[in-house]
C-alpha atoms as a PDB file:
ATOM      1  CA  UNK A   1     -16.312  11.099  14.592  1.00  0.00           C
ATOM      2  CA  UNK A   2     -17.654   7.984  12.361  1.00  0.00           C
ATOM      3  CA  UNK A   3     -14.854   6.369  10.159  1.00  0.00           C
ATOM      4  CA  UNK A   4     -15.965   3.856   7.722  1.00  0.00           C
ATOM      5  CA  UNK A   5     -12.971   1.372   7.153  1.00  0.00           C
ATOM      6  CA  UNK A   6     -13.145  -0.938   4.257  1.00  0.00           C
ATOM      7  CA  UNK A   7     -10.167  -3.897   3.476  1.00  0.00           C
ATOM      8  CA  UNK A   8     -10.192  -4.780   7.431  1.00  0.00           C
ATOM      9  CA  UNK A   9      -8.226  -8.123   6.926  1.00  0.00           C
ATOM     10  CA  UNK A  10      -5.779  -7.018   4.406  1.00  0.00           C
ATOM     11  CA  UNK A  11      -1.887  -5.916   5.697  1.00  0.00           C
ATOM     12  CA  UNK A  12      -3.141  -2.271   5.931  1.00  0.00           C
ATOM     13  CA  UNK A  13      -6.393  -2.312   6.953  1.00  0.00           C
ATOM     14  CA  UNK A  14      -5.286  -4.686  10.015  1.00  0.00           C
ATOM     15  CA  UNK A  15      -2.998  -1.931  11.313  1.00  0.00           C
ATOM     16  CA  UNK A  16      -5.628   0.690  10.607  1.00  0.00           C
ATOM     17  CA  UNK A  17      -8.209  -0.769  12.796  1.00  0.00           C
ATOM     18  CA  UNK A  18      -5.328   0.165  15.587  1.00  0.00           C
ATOM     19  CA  UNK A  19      -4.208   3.489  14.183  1.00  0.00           C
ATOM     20  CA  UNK A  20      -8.020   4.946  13.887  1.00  0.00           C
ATOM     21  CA  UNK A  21      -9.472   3.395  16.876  1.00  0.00           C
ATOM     22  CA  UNK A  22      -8.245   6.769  18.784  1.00  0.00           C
ATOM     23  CA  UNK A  23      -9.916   9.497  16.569  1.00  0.00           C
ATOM     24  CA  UNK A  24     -13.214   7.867  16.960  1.00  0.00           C
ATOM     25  CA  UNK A  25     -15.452   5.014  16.273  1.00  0.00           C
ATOM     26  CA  UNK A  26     -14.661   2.857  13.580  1.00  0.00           C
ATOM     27  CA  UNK A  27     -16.936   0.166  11.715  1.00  0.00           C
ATOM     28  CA  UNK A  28     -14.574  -2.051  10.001  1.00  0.00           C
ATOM     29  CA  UNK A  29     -15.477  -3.926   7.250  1.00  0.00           C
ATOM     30  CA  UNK A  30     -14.382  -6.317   4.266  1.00  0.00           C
ATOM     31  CA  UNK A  31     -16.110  -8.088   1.431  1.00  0.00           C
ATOM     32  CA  UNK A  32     -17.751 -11.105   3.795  1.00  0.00           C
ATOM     33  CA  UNK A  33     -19.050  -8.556   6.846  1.00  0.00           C
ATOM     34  CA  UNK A  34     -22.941  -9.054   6.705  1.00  0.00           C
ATOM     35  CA  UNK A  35     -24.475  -6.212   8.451  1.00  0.00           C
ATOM     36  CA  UNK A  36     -23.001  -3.788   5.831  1.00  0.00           C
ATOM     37  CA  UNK A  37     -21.994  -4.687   2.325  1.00  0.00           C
ATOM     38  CA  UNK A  38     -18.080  -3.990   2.114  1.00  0.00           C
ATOM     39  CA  UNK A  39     -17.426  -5.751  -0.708  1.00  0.00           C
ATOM     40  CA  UNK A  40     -15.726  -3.365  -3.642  1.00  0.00           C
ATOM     41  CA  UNK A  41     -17.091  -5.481  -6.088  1.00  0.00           C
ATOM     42  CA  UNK A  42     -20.961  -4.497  -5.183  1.00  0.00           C
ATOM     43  CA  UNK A  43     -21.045  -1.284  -6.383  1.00  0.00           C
ATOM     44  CA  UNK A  44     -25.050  -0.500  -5.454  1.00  0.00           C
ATOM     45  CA  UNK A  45     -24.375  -2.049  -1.998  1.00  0.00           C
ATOM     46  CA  UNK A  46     -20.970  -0.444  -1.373  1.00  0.00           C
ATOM     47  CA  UNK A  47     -23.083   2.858  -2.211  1.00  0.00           C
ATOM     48  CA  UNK A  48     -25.541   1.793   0.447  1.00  0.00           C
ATOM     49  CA  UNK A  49     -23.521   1.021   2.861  1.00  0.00           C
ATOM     50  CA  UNK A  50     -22.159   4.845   3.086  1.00  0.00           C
ATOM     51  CA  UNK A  51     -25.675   6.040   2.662  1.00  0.00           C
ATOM     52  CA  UNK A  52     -26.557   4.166   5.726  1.00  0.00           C
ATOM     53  CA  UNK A  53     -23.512   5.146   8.066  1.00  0.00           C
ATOM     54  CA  UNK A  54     -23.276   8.458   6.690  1.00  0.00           C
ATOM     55  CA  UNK A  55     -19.230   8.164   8.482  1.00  0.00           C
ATOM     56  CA  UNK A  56     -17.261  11.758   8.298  1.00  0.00           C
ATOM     57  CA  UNK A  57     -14.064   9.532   7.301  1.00  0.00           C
ATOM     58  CA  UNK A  58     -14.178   6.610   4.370  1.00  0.00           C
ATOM     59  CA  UNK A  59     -10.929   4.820   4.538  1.00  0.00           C
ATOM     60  CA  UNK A  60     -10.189   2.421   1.354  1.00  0.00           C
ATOM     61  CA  UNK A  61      -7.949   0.037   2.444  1.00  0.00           C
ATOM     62  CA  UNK A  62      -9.438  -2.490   0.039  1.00  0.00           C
ATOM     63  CA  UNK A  63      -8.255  -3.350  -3.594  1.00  0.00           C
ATOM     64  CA  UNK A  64      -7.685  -5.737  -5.906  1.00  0.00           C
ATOM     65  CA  UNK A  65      -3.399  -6.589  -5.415  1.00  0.00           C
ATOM     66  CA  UNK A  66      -2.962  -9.751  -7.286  1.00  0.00           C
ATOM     67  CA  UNK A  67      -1.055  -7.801  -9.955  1.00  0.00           C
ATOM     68  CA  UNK A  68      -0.484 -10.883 -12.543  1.00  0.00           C
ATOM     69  CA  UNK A  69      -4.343 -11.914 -11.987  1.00  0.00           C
ATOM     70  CA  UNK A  70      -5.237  -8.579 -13.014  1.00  0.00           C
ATOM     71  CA  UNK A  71      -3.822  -9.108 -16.355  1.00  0.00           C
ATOM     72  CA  UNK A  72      -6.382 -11.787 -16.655  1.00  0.00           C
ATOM     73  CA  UNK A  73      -9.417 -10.404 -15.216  1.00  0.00           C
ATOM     74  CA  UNK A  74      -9.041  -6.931 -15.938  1.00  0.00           C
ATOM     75  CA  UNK A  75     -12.538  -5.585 -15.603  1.00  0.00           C
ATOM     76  CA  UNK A  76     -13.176  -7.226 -12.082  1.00  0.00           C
ATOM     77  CA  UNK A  77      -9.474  -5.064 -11.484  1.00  0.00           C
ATOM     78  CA  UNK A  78     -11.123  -2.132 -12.904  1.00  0.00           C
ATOM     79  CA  UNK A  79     -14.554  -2.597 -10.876  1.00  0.00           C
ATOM     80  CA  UNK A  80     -12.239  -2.862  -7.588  1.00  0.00           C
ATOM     81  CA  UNK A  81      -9.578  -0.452  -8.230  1.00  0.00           C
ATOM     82  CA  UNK A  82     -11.210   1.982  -9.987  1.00  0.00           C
ATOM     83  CA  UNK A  83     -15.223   2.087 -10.263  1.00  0.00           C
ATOM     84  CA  UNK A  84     -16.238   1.640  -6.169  1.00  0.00           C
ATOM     85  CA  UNK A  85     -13.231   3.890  -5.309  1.00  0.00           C
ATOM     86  CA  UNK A  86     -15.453   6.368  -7.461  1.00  0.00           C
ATOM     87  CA  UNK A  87     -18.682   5.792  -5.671  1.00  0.00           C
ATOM     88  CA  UNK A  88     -17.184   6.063  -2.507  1.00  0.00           C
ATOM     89  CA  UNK A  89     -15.942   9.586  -3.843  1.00  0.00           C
ATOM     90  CA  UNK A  90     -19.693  10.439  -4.808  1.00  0.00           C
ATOM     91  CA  UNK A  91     -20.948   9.137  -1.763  1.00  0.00           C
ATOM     92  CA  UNK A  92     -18.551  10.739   0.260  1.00  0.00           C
ATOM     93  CA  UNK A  93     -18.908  14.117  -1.558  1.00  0.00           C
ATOM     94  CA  UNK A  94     -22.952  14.103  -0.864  1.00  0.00           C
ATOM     95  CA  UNK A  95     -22.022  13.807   3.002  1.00  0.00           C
ATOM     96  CA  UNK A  96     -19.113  16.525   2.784  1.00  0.00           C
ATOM     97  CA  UNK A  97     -17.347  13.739   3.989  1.00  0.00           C
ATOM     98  CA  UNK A  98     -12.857  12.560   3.930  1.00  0.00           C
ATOM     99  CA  UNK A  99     -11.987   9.253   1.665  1.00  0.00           C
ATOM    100  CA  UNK A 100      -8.779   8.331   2.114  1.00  0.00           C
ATOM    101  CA  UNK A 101      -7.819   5.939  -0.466  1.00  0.00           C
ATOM    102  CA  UNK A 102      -4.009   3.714  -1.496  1.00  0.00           C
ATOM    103  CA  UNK A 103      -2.463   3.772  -4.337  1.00  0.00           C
ATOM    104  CA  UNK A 104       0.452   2.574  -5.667  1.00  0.00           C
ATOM    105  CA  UNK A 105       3.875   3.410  -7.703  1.00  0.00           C
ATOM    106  CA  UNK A 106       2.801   0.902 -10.229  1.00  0.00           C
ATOM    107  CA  UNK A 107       1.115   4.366 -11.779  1.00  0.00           C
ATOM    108  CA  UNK A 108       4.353   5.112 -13.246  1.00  0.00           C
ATOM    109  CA  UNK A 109       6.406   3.176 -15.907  1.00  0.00           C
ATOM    110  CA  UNK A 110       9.626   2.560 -14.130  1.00  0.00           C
ATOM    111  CA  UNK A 111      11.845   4.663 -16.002  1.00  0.00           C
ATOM    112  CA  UNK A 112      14.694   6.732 -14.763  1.00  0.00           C
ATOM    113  CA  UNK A 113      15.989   6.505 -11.655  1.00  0.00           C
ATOM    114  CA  UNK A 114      14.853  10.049  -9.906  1.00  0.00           C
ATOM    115  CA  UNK A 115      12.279   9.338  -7.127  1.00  0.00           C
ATOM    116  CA  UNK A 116       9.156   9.773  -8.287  1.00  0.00           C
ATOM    117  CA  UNK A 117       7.175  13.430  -7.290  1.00  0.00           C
ATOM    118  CA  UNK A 118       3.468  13.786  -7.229  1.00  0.00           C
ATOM    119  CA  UNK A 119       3.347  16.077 -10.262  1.00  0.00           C
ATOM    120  CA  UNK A 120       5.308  13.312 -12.767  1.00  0.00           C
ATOM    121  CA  UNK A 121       3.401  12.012 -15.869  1.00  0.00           C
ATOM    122  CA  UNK A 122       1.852   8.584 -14.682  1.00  0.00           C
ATOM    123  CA  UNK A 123       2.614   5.562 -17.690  1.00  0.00           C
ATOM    124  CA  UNK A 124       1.328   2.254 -15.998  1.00  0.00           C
ATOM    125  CA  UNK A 125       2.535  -0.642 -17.538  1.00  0.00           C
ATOM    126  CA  UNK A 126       0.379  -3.174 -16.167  1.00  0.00           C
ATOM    127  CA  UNK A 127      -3.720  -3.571 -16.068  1.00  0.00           C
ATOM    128  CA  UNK A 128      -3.307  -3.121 -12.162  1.00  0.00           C
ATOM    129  CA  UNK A 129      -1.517   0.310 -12.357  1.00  0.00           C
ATOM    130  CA  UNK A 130      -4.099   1.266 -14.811  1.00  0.00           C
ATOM    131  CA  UNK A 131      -6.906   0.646 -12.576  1.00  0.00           C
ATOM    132  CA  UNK A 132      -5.365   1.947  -9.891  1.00  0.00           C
ATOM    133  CA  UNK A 133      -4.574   5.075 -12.084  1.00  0.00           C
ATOM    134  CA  UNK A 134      -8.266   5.591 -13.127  1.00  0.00           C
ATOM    135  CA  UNK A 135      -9.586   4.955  -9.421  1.00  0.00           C
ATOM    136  CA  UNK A 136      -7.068   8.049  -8.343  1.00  0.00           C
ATOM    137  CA  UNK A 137      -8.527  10.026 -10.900  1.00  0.00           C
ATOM    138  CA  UNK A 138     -12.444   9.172 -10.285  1.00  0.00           C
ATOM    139  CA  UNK A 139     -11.503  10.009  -6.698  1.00  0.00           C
ATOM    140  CA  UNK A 140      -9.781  13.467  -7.516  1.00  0.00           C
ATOM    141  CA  UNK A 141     -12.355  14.582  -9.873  1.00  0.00           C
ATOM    142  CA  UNK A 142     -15.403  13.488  -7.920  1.00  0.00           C
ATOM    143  CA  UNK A 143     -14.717  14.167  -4.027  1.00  0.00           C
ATOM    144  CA  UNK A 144     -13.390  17.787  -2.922  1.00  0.00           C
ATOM    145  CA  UNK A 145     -12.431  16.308   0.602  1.00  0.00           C
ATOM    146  CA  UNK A 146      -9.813  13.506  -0.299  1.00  0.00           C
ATOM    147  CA  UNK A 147      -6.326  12.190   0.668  1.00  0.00           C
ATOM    148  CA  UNK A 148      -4.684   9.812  -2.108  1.00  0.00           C
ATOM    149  CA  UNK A 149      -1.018   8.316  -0.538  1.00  0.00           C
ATOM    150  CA  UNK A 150       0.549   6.304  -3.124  1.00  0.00           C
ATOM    151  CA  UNK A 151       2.826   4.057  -1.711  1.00  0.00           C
ATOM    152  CA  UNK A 152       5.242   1.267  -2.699  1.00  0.00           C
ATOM    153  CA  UNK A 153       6.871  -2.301  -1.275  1.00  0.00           C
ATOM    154  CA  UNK A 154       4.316  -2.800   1.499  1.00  0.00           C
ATOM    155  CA  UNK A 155       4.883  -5.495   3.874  1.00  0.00           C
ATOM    156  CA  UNK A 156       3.145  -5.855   7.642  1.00  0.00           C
ATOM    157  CA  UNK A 157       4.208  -8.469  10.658  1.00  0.00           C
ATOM    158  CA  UNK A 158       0.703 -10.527   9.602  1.00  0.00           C
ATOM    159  CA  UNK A 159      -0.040 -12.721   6.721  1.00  0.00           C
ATOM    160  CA  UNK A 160       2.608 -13.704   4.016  1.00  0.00           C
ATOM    161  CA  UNK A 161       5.516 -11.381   3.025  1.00  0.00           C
ATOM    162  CA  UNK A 162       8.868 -11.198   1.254  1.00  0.00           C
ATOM    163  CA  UNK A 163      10.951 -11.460   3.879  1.00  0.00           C
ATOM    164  CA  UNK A 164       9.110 -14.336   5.531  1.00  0.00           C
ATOM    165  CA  UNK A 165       9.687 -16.239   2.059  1.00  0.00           C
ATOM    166  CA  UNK A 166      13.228 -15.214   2.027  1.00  0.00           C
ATOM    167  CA  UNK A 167      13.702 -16.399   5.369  1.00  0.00           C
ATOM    168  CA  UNK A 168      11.877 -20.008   4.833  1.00  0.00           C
ATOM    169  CA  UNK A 169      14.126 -20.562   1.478  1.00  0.00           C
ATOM    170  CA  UNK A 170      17.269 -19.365   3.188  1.00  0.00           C
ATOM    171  CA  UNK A 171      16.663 -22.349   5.498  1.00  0.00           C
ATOM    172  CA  UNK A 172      16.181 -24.629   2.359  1.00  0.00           C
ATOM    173  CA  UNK A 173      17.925 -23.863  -0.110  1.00  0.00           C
ATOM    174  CA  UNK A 174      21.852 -23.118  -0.068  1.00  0.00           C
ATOM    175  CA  UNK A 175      21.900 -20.679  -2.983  1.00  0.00           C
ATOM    176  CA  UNK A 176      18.917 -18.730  -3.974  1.00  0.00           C
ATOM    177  CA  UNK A 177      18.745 -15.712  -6.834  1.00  0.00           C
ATOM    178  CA  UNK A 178      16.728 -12.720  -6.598  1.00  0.00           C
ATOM    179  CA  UNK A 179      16.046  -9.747  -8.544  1.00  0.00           C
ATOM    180  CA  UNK A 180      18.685  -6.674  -8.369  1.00  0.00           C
ATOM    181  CA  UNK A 181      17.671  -4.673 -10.950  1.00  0.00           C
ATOM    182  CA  UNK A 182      14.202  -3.146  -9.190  1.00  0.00           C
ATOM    183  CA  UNK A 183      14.611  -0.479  -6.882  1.00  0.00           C
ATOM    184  CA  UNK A 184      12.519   0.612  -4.546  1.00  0.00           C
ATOM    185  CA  UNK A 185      11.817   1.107  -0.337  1.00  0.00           C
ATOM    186  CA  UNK A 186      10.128  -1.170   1.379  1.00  0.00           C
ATOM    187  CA  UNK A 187       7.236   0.504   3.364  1.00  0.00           C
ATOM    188  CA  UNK A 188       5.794  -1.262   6.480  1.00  0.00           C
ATOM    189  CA  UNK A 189       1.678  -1.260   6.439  1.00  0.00           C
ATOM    190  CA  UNK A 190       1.795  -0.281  10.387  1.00  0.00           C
ATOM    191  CA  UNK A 191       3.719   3.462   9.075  1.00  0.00           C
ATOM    192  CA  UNK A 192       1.226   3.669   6.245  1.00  0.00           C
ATOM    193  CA  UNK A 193      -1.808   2.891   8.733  1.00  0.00           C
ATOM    194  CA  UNK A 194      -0.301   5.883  11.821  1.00  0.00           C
ATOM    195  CA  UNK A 195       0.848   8.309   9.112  1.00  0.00           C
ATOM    196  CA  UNK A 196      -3.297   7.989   7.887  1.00  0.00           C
ATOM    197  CA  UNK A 197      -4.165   8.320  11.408  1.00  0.00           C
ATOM    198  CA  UNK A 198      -2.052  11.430  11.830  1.00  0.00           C
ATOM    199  CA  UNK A 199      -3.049  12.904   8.089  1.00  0.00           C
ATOM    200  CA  UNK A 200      -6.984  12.715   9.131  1.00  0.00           C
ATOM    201  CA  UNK A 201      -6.597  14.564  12.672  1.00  0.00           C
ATOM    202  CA  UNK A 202      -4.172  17.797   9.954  1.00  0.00           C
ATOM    203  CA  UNK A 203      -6.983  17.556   7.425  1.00  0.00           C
ATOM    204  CA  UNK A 204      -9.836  18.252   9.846  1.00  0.00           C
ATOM    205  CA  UNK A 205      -8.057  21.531  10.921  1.00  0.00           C
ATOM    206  CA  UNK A 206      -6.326  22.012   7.194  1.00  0.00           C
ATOM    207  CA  UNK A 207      -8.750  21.076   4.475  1.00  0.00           C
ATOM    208  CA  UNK A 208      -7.045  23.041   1.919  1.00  0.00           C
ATOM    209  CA  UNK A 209      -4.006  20.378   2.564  1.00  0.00           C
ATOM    210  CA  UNK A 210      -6.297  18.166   0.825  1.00  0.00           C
ATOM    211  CA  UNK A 211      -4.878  16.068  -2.727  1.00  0.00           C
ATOM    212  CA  UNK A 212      -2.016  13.188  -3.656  1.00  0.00           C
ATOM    213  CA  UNK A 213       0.913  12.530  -1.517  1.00  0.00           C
ATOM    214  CA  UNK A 214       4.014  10.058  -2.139  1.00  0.00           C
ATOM    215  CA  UNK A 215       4.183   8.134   1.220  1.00  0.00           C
ATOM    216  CA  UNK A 216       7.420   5.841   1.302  1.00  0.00           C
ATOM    217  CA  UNK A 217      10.035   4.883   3.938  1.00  0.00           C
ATOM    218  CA  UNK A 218      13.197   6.566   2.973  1.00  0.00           C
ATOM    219  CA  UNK A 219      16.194   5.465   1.524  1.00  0.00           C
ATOM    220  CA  UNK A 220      16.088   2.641  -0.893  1.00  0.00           C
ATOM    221  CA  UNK A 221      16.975  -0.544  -2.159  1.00  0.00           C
ATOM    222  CA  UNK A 222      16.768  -3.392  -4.362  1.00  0.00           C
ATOM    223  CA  UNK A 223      14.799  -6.940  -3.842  1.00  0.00           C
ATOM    224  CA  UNK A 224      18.032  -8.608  -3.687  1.00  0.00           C
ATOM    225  CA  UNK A 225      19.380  -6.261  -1.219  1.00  0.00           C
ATOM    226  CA  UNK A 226      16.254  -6.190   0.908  1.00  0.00           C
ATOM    227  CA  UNK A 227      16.685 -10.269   1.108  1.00  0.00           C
ATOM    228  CA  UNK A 228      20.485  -9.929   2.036  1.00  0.00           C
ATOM    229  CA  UNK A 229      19.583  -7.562   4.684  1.00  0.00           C
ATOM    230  CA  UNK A 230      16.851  -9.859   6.013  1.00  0.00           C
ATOM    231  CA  UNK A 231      19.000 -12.574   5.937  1.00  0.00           C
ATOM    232  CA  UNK A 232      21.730 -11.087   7.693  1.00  0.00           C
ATOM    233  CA  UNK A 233      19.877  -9.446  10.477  1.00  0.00           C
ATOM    234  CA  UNK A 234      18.196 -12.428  11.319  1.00  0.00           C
ATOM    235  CA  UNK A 235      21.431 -14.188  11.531  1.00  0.00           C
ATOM    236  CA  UNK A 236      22.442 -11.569  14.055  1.00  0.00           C
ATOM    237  CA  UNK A 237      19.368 -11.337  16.132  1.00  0.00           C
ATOM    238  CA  UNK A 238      18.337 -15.059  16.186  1.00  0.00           C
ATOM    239  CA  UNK A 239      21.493 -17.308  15.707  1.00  0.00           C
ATOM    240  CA  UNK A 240      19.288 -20.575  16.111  1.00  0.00           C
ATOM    241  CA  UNK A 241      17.774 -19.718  13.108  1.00  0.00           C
ATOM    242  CA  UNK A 242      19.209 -23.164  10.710  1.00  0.00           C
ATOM    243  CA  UNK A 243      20.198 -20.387   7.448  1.00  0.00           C
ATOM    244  CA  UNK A 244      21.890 -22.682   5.178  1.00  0.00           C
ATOM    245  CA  UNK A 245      21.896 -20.433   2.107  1.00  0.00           C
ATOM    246  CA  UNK A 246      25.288 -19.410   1.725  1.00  0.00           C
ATOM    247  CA  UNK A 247      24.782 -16.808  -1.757  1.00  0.00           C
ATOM    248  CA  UNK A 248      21.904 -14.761  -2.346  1.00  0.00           C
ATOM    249  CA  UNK A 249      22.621 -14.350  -6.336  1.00  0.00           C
ATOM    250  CA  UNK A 250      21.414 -11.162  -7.890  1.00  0.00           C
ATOM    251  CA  UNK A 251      19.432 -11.503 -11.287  1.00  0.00           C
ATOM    252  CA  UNK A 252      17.457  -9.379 -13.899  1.00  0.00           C
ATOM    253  CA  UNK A 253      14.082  -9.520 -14.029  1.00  0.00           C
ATOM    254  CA  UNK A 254      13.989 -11.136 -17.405  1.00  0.00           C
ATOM    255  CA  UNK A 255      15.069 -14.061 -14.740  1.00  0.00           C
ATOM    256  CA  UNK A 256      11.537 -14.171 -13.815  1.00  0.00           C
ATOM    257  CA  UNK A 257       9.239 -13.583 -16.571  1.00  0.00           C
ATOM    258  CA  UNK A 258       6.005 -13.000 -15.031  1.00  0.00           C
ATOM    259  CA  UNK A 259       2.113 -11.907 -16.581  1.00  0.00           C
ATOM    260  CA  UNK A 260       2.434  -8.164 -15.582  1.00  0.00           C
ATOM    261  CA  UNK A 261       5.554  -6.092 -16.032  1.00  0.00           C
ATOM    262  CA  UNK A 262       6.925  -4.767 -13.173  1.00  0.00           C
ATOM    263  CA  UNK A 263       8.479  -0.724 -12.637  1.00  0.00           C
ATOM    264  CA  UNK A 264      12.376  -1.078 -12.341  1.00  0.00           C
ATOM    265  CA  UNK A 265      12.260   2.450 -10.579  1.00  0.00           C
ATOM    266  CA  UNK A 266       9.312   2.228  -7.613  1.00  0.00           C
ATOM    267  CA  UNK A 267      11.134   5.120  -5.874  1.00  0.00           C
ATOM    268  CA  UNK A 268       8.847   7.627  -4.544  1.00  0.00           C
ATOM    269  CA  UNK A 269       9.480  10.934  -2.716  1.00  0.00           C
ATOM    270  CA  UNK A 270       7.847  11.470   0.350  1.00  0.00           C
ATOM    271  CA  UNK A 271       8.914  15.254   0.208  1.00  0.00           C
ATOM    272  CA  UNK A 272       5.866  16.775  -0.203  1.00  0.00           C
ATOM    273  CA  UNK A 273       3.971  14.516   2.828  1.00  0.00           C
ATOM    274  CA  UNK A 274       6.922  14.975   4.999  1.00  0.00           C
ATOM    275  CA  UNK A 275       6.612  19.371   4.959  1.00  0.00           C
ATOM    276  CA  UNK A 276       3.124  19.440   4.829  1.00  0.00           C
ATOM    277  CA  UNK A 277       2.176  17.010   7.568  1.00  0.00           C
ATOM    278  CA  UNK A 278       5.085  17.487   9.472  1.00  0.00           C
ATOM    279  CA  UNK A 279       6.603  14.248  10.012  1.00  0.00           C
ATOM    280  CA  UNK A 280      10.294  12.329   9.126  1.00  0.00           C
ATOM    281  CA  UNK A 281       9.629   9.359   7.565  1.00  0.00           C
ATOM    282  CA  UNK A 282      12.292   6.592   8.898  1.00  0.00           C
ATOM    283  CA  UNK A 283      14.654   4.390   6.939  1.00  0.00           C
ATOM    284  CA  UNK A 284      13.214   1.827   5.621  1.00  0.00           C
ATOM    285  CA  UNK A 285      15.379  -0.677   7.565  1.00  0.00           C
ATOM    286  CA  UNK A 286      13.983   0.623  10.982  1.00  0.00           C
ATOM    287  CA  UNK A 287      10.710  -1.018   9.885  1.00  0.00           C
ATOM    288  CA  UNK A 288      11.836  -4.179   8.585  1.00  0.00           C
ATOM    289  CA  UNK A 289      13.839  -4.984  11.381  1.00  0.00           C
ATOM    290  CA  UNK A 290      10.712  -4.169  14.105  1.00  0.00           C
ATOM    291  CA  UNK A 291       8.639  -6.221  11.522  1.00  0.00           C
ATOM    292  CA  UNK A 292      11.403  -9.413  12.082  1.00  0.00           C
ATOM    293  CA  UNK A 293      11.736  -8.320  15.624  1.00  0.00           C
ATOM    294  CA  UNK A 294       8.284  -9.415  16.058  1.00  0.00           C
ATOM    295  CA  UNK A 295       8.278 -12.763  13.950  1.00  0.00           C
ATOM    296  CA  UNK A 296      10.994 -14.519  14.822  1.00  0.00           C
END
């Protein structure tokens, strides 16, 4: 089996270079590879690419993230998010070929606090979840063979994350405030990228499983909870660790006004993913705490 994996440096596409390295080979790409053009942003030479490879599996792990940016360059946001995940889907379609493809909660508006199911109205507030939005929909109506996981809070072991802030601050600072009022689970990138692995190997047997899934560690909790919990098990695990903050204040939002508006309810349920690919997703502490296991 060919896989065609775009995003290879990001979080996700990091861990799924390991997770699809066992179904077959894998050419892994991002937007500086030179033999192949895997840059999002080159719509004719993404399109070529495929053409060339002609891979049975396109994984997306590529998009553009920087949520405020967006706000201020929203048609390179829509090119990324939204216009190359659709050529992939026509590309992909013409082989009879999978895309599997990320999106995000940021789809929804943040109201309520019900978990979010596949079939709920999406209301993005922000130019990111509107890209993201139209790329899901390009994808659906485009390519019969697809897998969309939305997702939500992803952090992975490499490259910058919020608990590796939390944990440089709470050895600076002795108070620090964050943000209580956004709720959500934090999802590690090495889950997203073996759940993928394991979705691909169902598909190929069960293409009428086929469509949108939530995909989400379970439980939840809030930023400020998520730093207290970081803080504390770091405490316990490492004791040499210098943590001088002694309150981790919880805030509102308003706190920290920021270009894009953020979804107070990023809850998604994983119900759906969880009966048809039959698999428990863990609590979303199990992750974090292999993820600081393995950095500190």
């Amino acid at each position: 089996m060919k896989i065609l994996l775009l995003g290879k440096n990001g979080q996700l596409g990091w861990e799924l270079q390991r997770s699809l390295a066992s179904l077959g080979e894998v050419t892994a790409l991002d937007r500086h590879s030179k033999d192949y053009c895997g840059d999002l942003g080159n719509l004719p030479g993404l399109a070529a690419t495929v053409q060339t490879l002609r891979p049975d599996v396109i994984v997306n792990a590529a998009a553009h993230t920087a949520v405020d940016k967006a706000e201020s360059e929203p048609d390179l946001a829509r090119t990324i998010n939204a216009l190359a995940p659709g050529v992939l889907a026509q590309e992909a379609q013409k082989l009879g070929a999978w895309l599997v493809h990320y999106s995000t909660d940021y789809v929804f508006d943040g109201s309520g606090s019900r978990p979010w199911v596949e079939t709920d109205k999406p209301a993005p507030l922000s130019v990111y979840g509107r890209t993201k939005l139209e790329g899901e929909q390009l994808i659906a109506g485009q390519c019969q063979r697809h897998l969309i996981l939305r997702t939500s809070w992803v952090y992975a072991a490499r490259g910058g994350n919020f608990a590796k802030t939390m944990l440089r601050l709470a050895q600076e600072r002795e108070r620090l405030t964050v943000i209580d009022d956004q709720f959500g689970a934090p999802t590690g990138a090495d889950l997203l990228a073996d759940v993928t692995a394991h979705a691909i190997q169902h598909l190929l047997q069960r293409a009428q499983d086929a469509g949108l899934y939530h995909l989400a560690a379970s439980g939840e909790t809030t930023w400020n909870k998520y730093a207290k919990h970081v803080i504390a098990q770091a405490k316990t695990t490492h004791p040499a660790i210098k943590i001088i903050a002694s309150e981790i204040a919880s805030v509102p939002s308003s706190d920290f006004p920021t270009p894009a508006r953020r979804p107070h309810n990023s809850r998604l349920d994983s119900a759906k993913l969880q009966a048809v690919f039959g698999l428990k997703l863990p609590d979303w502490r199990q992750g974090v705490d292999r993820m600081l296991a393995e950095i500190l």
